[in-house]
N, C-alpha and C. Protein backbone atom coordinates (compact mmCIF):
# COMPACT_ATOMS: atom_id res chain seq x y z
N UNK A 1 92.03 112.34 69.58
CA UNK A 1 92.45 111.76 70.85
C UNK A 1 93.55 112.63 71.43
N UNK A 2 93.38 112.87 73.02
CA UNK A 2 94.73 113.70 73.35
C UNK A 2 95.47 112.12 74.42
N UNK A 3 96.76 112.88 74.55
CA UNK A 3 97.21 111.88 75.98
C UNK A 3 97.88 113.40 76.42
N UNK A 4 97.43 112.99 77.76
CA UNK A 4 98.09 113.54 79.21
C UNK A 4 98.55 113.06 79.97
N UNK A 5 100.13 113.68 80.23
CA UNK A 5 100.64 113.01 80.84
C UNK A 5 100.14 113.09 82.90
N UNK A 6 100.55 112.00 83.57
CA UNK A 6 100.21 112.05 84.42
C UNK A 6 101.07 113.30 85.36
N UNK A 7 101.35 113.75 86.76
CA UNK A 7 102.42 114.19 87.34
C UNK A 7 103.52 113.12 87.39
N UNK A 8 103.03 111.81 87.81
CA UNK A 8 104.13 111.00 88.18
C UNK A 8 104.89 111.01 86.52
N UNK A 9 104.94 110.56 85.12
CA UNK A 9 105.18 110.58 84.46
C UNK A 9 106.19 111.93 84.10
N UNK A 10 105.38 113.21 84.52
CA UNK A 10 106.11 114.23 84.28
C UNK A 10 107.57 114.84 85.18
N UNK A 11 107.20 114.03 85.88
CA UNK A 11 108.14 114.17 87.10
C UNK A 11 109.17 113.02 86.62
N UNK A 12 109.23 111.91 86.17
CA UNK A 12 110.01 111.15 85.58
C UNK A 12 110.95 111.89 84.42
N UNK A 13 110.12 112.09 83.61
CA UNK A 13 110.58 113.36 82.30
C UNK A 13 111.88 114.14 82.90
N UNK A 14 111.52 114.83 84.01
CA UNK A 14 112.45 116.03 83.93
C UNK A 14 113.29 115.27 85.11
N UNK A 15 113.44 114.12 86.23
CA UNK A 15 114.06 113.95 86.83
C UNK A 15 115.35 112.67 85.94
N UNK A 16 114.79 112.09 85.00
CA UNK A 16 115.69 111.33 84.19
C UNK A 16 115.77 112.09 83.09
N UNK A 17 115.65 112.87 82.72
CA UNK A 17 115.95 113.78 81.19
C UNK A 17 116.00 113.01 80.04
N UNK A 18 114.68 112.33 80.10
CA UNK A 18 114.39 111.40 79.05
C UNK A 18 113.20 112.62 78.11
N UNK A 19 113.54 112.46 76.86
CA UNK A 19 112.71 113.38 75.54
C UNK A 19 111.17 113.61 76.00
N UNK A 20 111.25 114.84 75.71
CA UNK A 20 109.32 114.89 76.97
C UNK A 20 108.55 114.04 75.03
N UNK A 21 108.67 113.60 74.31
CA UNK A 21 107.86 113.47 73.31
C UNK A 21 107.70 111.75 73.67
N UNK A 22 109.29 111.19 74.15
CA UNK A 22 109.33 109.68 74.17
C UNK A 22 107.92 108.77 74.64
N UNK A 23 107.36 109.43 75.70
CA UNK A 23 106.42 108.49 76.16
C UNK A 23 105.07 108.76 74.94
N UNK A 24 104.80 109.58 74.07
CA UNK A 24 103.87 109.81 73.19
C UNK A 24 104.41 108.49 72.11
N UNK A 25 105.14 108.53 71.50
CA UNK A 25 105.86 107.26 70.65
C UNK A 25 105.97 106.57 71.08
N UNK A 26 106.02 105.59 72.52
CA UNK A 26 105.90 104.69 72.75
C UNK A 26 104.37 104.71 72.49
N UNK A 27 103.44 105.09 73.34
CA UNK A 27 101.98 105.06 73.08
C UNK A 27 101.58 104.78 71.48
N UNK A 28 101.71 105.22 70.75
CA UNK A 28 101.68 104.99 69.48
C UNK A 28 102.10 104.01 68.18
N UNK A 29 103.49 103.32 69.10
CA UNK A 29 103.94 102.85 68.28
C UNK A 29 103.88 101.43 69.47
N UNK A 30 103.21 100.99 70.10
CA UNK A 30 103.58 100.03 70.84
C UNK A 30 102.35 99.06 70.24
N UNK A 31 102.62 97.67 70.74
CA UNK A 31 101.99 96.59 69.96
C UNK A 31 100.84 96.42 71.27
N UNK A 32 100.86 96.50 72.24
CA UNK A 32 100.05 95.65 73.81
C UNK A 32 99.27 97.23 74.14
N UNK A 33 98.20 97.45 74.58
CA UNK A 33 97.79 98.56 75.08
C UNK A 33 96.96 97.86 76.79
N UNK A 34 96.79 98.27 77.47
CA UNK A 34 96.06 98.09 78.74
C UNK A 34 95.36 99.25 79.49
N UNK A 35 93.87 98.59 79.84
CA UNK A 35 93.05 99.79 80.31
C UNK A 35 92.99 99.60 82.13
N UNK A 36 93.17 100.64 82.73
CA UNK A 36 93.43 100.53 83.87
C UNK A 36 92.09 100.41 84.20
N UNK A 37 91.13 99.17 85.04
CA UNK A 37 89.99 99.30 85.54
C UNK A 37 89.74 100.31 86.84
N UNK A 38 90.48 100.70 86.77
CA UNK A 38 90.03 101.94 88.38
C UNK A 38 89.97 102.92 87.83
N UNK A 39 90.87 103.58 86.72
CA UNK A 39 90.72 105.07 86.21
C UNK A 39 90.04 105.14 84.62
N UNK A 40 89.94 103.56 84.14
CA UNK A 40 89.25 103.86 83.02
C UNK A 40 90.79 104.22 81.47
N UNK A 41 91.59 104.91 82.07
CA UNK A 41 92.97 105.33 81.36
C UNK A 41 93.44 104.03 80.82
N UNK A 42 93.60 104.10 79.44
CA UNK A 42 94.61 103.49 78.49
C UNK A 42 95.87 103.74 79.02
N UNK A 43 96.79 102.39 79.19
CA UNK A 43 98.15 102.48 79.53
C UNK A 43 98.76 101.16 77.99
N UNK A 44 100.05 102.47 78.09
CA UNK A 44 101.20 101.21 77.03
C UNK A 44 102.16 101.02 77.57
N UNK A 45 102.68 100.04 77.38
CA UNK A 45 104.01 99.67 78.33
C UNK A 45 105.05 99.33 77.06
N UNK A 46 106.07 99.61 76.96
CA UNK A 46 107.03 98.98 76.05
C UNK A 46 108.74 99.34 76.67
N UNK A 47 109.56 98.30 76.35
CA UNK A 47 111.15 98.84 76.84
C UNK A 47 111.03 100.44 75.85
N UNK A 48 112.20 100.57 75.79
CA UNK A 48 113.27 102.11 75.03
C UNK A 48 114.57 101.91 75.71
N UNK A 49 115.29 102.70 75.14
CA UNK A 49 116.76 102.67 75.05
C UNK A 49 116.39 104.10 75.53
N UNK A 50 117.06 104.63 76.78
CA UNK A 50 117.06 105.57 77.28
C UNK A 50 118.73 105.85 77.78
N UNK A 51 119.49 106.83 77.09
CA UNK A 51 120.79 107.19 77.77
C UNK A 51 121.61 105.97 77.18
N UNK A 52 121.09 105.03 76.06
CA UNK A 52 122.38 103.87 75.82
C UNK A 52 121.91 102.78 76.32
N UNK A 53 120.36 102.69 77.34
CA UNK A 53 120.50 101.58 77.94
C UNK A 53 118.88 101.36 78.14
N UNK A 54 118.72 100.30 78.42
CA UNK A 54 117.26 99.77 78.39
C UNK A 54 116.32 100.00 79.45
């Protein structure tokens, strides 16, 4: 299995300087998964502690 990130996602990455790996470990380690019916794409949603804060 690969994940790719989207632009919007990647553009998040480098505009909050959050760990480019973080959103892979959430995917992985999250309990809820959701399939987007328009693109077919697996989405995970979970909080993180980003910078100290949620």
């Amino acid at each position: 299995m690969s994940i790719i990130y989207s632009k919007h996602i990647e553009t998040r990455i480098i505009m909050r300087s959050i760990d480019y790996d973080l959103p892979i470990e959430i995917y992985n380690n999250v309990k809820e998964r959701f399939k987007d019916n328009e693109t077919g794409y697996t989405i995970a949603v979970m909080k993180a502690i980003i910078h100290g804060r949620f």
